[in-house]
N, C-alpha and C. Protein backbone atom coordinates (compact mmCIF):
# COMPACT_ATOMS: atom_id res chain seq x y z
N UNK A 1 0.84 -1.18 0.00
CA UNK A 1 0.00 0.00 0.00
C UNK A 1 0.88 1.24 0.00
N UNK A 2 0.34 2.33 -1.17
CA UNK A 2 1.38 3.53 -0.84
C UNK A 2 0.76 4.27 0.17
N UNK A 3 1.13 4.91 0.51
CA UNK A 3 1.26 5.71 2.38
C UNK A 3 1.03 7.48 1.36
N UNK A 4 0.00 7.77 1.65
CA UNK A 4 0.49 9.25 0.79
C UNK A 4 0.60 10.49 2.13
N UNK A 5 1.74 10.90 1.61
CA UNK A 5 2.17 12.09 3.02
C UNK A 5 2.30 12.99 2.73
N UNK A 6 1.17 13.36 1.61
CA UNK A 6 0.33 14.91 1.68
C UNK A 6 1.36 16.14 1.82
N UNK A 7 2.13 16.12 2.81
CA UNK A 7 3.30 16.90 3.24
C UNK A 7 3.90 18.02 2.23
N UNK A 8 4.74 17.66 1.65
CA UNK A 8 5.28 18.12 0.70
C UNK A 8 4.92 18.85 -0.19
N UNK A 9 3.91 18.24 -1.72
CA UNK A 9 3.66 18.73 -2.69
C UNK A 9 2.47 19.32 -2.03
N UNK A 10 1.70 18.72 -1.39
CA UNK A 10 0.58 19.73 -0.71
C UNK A 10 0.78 21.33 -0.48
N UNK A 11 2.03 21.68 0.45
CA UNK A 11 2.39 22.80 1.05
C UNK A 11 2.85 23.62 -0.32
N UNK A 12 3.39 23.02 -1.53
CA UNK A 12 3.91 23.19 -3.12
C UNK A 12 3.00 24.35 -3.46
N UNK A 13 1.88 22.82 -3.62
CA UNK A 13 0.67 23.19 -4.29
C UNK A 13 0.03 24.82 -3.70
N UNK A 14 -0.26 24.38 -2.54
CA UNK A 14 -0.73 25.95 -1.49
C UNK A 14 -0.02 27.16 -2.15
N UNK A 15 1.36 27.15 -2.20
CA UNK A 15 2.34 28.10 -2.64
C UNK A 15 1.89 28.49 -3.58
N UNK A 16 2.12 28.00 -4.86
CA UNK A 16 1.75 27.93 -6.41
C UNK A 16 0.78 29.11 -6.18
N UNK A 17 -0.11 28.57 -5.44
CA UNK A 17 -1.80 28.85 -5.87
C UNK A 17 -1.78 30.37 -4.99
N UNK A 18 -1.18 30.82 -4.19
CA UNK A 18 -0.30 31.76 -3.38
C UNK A 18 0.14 32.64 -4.27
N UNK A 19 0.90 32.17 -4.62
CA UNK A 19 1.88 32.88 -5.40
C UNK A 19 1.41 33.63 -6.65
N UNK A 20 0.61 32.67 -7.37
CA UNK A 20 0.05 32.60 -9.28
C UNK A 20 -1.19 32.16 -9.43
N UNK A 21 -1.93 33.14 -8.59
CA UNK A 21 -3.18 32.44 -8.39
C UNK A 21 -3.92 32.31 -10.18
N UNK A 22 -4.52 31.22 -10.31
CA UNK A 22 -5.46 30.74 -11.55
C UNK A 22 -6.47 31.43 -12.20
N UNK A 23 -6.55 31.76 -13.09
CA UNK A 23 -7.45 32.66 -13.70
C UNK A 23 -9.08 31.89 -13.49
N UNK A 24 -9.26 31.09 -13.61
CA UNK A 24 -10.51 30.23 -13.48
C UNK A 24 -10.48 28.82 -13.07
N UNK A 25 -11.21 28.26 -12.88
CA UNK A 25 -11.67 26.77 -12.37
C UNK A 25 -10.78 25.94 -12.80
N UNK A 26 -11.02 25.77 -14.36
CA UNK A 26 -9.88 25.29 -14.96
C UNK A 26 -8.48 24.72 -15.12
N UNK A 27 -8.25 26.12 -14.93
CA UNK A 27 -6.81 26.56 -14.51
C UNK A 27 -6.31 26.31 -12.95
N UNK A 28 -7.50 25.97 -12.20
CA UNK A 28 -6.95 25.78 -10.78
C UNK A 28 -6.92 24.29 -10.96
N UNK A 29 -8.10 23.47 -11.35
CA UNK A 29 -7.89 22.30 -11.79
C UNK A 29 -6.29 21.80 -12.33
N UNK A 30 -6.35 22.35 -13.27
CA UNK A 30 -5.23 21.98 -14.16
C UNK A 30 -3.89 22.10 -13.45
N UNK A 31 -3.74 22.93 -12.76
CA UNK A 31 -2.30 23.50 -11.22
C UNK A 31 -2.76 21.98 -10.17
N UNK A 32 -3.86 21.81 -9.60
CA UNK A 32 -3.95 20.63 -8.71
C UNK A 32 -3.47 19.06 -9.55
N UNK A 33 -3.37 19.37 -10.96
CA UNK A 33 -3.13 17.98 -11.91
C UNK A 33 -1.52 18.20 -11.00
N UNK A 34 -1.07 19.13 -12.06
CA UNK A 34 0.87 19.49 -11.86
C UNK A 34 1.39 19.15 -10.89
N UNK A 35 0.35 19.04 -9.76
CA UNK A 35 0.92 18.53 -8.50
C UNK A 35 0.54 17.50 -8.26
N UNK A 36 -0.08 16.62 -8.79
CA UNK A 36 -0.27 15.29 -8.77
C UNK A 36 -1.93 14.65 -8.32
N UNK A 37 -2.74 15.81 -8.29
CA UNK A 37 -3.58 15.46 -8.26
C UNK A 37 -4.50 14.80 -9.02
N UNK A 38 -4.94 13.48 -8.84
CA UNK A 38 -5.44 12.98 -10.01
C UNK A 38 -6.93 12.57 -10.14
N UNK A 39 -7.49 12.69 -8.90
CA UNK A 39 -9.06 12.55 -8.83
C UNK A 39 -9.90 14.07 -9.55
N UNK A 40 -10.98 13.43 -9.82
CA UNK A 40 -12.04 14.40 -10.64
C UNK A 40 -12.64 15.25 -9.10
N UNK A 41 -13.13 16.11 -9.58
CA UNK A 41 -13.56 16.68 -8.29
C UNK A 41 -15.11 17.43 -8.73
N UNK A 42 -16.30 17.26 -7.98
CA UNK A 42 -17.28 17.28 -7.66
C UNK A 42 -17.20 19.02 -7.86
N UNK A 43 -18.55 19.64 -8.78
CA UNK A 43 -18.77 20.73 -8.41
C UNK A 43 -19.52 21.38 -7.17
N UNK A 44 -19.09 22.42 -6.90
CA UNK A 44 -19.61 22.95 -5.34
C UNK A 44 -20.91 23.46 -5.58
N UNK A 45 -21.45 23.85 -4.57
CA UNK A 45 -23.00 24.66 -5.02
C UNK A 45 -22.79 26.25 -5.48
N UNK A 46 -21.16 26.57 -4.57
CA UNK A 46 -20.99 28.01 -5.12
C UNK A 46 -20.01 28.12 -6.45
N UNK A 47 -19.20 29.15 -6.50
CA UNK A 47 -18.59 28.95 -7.04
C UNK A 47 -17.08 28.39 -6.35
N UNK A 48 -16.50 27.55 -7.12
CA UNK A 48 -15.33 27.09 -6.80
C UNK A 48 -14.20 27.57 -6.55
N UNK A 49 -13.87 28.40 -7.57
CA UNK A 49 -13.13 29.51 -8.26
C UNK A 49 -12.57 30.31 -7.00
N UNK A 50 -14.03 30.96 -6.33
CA UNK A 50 -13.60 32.07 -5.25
C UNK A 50 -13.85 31.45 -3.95
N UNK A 51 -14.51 30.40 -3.62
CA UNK A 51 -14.79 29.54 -2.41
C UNK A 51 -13.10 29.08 -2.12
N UNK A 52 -12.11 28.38 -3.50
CA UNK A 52 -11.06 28.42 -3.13
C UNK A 52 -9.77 29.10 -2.90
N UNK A 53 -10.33 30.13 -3.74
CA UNK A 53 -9.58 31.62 -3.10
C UNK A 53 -9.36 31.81 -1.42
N UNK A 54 -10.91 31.59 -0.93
CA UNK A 54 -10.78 32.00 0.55
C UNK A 54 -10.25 30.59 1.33
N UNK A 55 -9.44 29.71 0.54
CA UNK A 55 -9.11 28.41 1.45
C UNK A 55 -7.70 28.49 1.59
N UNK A 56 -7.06 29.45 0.12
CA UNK A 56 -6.08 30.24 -0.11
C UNK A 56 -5.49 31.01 0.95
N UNK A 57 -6.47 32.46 1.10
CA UNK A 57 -6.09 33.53 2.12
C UNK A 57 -6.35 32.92 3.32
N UNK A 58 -6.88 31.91 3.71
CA UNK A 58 -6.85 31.14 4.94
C UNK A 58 -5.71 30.98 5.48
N UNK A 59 -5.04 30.03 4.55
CA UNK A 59 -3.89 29.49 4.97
C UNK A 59 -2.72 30.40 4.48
N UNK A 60 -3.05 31.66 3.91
CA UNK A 60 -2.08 32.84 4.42
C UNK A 60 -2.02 32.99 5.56
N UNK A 61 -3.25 33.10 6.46
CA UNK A 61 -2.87 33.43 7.36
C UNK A 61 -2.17 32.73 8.39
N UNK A 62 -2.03 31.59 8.19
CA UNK A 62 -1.03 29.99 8.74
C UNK A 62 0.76 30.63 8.69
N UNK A 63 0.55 31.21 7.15
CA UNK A 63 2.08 31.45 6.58
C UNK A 63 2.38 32.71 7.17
N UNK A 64 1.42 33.66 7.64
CA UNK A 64 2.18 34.43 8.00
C UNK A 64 2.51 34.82 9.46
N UNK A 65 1.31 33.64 10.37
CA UNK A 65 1.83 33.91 11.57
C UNK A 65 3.16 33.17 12.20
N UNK A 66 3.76 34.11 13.06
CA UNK A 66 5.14 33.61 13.30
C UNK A 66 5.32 33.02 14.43
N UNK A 67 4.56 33.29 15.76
CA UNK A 67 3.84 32.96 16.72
C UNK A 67 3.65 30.87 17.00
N UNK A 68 4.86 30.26 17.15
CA UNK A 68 3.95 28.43 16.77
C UNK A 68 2.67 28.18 17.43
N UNK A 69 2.62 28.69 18.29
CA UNK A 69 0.61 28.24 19.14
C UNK A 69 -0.13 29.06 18.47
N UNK A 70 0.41 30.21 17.81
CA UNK A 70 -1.07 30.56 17.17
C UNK A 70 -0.95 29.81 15.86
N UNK A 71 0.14 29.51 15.15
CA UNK A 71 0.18 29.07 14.02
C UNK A 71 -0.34 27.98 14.22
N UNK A 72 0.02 27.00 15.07
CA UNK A 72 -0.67 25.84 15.24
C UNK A 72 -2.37 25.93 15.21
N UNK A 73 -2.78 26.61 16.29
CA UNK A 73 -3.98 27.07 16.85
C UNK A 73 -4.72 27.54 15.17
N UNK A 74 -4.44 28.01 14.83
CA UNK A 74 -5.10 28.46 13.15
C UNK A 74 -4.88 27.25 12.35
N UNK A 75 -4.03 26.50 11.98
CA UNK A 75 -3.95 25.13 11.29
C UNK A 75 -4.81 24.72 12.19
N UNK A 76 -5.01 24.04 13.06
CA UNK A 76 -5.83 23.26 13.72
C UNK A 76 -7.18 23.46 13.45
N UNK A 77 -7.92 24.42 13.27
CA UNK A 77 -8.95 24.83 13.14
C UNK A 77 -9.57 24.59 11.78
N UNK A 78 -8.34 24.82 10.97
CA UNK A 78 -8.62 24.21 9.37
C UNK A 78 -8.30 23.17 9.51
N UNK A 79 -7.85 22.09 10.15
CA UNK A 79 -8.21 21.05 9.65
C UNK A 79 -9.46 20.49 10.72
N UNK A 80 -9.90 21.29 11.47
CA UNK A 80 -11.06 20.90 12.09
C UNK A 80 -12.29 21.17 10.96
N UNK A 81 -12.31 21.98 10.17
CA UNK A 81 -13.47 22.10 9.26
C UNK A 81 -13.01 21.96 8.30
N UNK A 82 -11.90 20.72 7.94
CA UNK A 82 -11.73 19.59 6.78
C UNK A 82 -12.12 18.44 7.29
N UNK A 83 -12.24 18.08 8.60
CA UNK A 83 -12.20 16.60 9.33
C UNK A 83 -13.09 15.76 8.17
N UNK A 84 -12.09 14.97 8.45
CA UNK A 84 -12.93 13.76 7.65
C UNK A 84 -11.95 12.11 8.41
N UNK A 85 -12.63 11.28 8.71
CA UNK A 85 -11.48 9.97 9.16
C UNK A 85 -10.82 9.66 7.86
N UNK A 86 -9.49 9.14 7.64
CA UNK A 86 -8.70 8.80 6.98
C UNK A 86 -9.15 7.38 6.61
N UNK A 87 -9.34 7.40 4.85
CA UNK A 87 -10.05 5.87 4.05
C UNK A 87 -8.62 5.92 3.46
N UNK A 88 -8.97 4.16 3.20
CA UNK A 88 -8.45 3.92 1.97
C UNK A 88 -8.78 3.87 0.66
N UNK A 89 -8.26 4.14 -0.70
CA UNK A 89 -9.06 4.43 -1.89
C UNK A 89 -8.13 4.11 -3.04
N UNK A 90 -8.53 3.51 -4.06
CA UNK A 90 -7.82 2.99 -5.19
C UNK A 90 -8.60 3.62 -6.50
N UNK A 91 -9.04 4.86 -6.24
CA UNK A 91 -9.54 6.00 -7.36
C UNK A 91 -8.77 5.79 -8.46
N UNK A 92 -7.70 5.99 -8.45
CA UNK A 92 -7.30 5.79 -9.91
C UNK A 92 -6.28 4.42 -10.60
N UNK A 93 -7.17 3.21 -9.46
CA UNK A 93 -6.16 2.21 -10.02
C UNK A 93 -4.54 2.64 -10.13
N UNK A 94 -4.21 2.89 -9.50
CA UNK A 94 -2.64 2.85 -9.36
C UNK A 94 -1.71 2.08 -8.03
N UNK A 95 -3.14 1.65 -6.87
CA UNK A 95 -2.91 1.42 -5.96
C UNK A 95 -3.57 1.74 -4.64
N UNK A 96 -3.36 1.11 -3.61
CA UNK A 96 -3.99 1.37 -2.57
C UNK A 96 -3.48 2.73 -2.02
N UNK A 97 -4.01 3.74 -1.14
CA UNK A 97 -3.34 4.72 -0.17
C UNK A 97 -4.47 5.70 0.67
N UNK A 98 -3.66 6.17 0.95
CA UNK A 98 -4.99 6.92 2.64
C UNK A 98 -5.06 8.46 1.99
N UNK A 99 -6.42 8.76 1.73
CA UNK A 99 -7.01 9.71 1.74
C UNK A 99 -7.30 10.28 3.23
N UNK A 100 -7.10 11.90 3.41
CA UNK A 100 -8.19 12.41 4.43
C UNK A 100 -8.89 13.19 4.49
N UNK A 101 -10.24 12.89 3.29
CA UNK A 101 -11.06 13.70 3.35
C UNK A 101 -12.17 12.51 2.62
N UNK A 102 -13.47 12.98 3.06
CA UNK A 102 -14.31 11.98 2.64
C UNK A 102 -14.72 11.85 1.11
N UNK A 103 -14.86 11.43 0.09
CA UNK A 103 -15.04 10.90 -1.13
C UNK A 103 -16.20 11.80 -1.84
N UNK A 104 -15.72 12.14 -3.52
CA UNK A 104 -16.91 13.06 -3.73
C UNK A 104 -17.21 14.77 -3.32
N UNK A 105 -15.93 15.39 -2.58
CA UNK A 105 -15.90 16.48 -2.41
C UNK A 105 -15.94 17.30 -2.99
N UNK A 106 -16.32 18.94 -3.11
CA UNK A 106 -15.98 19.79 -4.08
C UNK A 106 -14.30 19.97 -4.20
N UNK A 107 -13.93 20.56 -4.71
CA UNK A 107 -12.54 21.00 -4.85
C UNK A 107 -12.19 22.08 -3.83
N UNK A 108 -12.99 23.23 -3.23
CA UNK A 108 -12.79 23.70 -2.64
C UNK A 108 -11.96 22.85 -1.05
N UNK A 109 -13.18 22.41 -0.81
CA UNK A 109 -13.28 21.54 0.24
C UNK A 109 -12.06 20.18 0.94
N UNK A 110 -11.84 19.60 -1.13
CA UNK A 110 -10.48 18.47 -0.98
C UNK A 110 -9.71 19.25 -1.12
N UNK A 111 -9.39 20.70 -1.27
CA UNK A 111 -8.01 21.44 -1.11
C UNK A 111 -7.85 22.02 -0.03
N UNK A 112 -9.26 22.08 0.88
CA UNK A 112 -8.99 22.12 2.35
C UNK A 112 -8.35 21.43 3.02
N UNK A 113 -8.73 20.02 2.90
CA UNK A 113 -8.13 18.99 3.69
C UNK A 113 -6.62 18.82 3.32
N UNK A 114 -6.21 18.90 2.05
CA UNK A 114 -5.17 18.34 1.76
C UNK A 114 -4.15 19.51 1.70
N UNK A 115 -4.35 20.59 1.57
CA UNK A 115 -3.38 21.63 1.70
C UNK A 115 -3.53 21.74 3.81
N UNK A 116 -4.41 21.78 4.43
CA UNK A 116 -4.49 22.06 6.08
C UNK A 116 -3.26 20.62 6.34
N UNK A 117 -3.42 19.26 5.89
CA UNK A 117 -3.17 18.53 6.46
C UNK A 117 -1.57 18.43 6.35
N UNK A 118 -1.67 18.33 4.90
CA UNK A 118 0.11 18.86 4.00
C UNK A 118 0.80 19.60 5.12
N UNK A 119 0.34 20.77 5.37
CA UNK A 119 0.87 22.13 6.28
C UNK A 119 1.25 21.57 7.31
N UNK A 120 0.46 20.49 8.15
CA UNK A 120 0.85 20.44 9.34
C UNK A 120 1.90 19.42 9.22
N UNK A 121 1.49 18.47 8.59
CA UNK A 121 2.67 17.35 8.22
C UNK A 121 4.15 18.31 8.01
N UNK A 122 4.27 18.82 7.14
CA UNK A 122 5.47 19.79 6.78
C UNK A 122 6.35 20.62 7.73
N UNK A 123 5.55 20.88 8.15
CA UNK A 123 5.62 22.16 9.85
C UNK A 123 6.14 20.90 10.52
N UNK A 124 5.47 20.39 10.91
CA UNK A 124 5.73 19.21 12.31
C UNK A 124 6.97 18.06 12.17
N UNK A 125 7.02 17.82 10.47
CA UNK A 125 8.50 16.87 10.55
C UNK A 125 9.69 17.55 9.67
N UNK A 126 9.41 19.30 9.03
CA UNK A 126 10.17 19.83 9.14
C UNK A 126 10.96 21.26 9.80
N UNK A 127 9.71 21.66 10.44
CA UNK A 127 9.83 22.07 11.30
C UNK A 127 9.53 24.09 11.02
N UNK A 128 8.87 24.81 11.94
CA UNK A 128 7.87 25.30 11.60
C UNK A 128 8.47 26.76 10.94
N UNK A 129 10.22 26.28 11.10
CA UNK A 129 10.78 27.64 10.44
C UNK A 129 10.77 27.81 8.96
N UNK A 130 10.51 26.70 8.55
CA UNK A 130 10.04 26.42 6.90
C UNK A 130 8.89 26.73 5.80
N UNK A 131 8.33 27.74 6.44
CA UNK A 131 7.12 28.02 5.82
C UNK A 131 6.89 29.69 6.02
N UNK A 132 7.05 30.75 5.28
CA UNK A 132 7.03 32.20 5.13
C UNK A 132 6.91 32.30 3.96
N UNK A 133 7.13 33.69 3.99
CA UNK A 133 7.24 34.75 3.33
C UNK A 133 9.19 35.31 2.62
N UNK A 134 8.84 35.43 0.95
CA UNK A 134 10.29 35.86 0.85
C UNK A 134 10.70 36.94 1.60
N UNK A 135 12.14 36.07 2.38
CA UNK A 135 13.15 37.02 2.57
C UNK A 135 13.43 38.60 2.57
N UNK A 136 12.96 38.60 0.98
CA UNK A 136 13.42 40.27 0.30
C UNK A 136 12.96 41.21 0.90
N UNK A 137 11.22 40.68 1.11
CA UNK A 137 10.57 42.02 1.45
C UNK A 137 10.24 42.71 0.17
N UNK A 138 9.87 43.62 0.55
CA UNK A 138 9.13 44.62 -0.40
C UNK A 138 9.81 44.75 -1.52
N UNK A 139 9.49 44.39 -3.24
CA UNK A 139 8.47 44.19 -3.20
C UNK A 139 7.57 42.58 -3.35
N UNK A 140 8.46 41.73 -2.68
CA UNK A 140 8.22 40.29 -3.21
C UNK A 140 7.25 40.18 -1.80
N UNK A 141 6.33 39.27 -1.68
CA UNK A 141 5.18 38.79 -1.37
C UNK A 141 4.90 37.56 -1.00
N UNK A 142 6.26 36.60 -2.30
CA UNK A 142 5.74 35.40 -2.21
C UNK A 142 5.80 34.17 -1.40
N UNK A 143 5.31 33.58 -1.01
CA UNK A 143 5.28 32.08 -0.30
C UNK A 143 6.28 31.58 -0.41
N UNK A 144 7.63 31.11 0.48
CA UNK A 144 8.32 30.43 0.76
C UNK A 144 8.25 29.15 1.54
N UNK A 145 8.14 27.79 0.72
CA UNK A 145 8.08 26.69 1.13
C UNK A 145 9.89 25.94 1.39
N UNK A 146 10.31 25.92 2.33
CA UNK A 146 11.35 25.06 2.33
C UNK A 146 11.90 23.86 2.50
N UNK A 147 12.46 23.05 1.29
CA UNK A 147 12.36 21.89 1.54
C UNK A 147 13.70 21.71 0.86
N UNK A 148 14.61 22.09 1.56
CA UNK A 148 15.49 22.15 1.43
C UNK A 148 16.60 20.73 2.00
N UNK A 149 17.50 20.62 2.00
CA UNK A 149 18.04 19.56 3.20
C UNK A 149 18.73 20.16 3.42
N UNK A 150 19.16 21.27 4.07
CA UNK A 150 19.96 22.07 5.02
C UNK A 150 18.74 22.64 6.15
N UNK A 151 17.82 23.34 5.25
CA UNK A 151 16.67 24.26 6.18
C UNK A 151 16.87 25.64 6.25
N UNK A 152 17.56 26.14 5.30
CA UNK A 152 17.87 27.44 5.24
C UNK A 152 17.30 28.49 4.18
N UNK A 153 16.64 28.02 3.30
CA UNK A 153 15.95 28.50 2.32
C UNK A 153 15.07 29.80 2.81
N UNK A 154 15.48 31.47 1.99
CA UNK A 154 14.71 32.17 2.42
C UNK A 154 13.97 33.48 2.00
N UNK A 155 14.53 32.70 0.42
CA UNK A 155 13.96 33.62 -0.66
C UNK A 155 13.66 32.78 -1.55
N UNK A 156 12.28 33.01 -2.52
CA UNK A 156 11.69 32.98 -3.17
C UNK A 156 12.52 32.40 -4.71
N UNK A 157 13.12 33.18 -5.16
CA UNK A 157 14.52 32.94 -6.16
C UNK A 157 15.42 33.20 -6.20
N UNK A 158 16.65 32.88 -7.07
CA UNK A 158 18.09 33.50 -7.15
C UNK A 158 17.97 35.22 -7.07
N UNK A 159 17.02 35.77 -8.00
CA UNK A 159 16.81 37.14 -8.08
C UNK A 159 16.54 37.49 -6.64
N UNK A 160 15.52 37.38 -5.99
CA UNK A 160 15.20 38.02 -4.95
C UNK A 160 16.55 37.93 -4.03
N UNK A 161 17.02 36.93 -4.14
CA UNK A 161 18.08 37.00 -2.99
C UNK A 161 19.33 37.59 -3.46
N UNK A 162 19.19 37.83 -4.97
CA UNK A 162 20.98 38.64 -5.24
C UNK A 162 20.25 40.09 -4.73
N UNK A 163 19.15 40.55 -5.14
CA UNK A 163 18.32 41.72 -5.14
C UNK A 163 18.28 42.27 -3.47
N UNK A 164 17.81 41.53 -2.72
CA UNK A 164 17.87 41.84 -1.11
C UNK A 164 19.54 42.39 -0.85
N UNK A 165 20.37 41.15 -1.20
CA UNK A 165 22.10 41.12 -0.86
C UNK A 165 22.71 42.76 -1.64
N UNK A 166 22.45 42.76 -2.73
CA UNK A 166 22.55 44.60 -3.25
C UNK A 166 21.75 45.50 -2.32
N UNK A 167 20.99 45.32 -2.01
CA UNK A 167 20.16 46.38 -1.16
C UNK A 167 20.88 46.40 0.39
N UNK A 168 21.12 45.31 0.77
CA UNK A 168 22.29 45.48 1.87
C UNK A 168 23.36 46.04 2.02
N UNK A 169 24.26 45.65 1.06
CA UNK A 169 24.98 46.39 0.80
C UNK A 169 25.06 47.26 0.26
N UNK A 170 24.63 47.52 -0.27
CA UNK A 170 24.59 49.46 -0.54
C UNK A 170 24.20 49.80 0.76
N UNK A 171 22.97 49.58 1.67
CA UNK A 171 22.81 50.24 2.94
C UNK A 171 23.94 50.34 3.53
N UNK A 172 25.03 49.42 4.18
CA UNK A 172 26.01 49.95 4.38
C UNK A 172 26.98 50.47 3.87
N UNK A 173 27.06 50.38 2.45
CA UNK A 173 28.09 51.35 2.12
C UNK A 173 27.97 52.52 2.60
N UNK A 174 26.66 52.99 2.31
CA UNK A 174 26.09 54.51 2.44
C UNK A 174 26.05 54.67 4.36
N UNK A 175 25.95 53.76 4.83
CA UNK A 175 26.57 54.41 6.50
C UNK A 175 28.85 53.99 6.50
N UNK A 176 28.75 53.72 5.37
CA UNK A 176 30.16 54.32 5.26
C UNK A 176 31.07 52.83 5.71
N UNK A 177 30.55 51.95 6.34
CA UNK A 177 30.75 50.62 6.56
C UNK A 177 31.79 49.98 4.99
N UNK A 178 31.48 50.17 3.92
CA UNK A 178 32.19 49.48 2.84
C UNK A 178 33.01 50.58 2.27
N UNK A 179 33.45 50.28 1.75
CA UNK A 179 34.78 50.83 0.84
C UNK A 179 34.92 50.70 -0.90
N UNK A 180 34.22 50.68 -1.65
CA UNK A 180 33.93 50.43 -3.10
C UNK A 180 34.91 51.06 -3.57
């Protein structure tokens, strides 16, 4: 049986969708494929589109608290209104593995569970300094997932981080600290 540990591409996926959010349904669909999602997903009664927007800025607010009991305390809560007991399911013939969310969901709803659950998995066995905001600062924004094997990851891309490292240094040049 494969063991699926959500963990990883889950917290990915969150980012992505963070980062570059999807022009339509579609397109959010089609981003949950890239990450390996392979079940069909049930339409919602609302719309999908913006129901998963707010599952989105949710779990901004996960990423941006720095606080671990409140961060915890806010994950916890999303995955309290994902709860579902953990099945087993062979949806796409590829094999057995553990779902945790109940069968037939909207998309909103299975990107609740599986991005809340991902998060905590991620946080908890890599530990909770791994999950922000780039480095740079203003004007980057974006979601920093680290999955690194050091644990030091803290910008977004090569750019942002040569871009921050110039902005440093020049600050001290200009208090007279460097010598150019």
């Amino acid at each position: 049986m494969h063991l699926n540990p959500y963990g990883e591409y889950a917290v990915l996926l969150a980012a992505s969708l963070a980062n570059d959010w999807p022009a339509d349904r579609d397109a959010l669909v089609q981003r949950t494929r890239e990450f390996g999602m392979t079940m069909d997903y049930k339409l919602s009664v609302g719309d999908d589109h913006e129901q998963t927007r707010d599952v989105i800025d949710a779990w901004l607010s996960v990423v941006d608290e720095h606080d671990p009991r409140n961060r915890a305390a806010l994950l916890n809560a999303q995955m309290a209104a994902a709860a579902a007991y953990p099945r087993l399911t062979d949806h796409d013939g590829e094999g057995w593995h553990l779902h945790y969310r109940d069968p037939d969901q909207a998309l909103p709803h299975v990107l609740l569970a599986v991005i809340s659950v991902g998060t905590a998995l991620h946080l908890s066995t890599r530990g909770a300094h791994r999950l922000g905001r780039c480095a740079a600062g203003d004007p980057c924004r974006a979601v920093v997932v680290d999955v690194t094997r050091n644990g030091r990851q803290r910008y977004c891309s090569v750019r942002c981080a040569n871009r921050d490292n110039v902005r440093k240094h020049r600050a001290r040049a200009k208090q007279g600290r460097i010598v150019s």
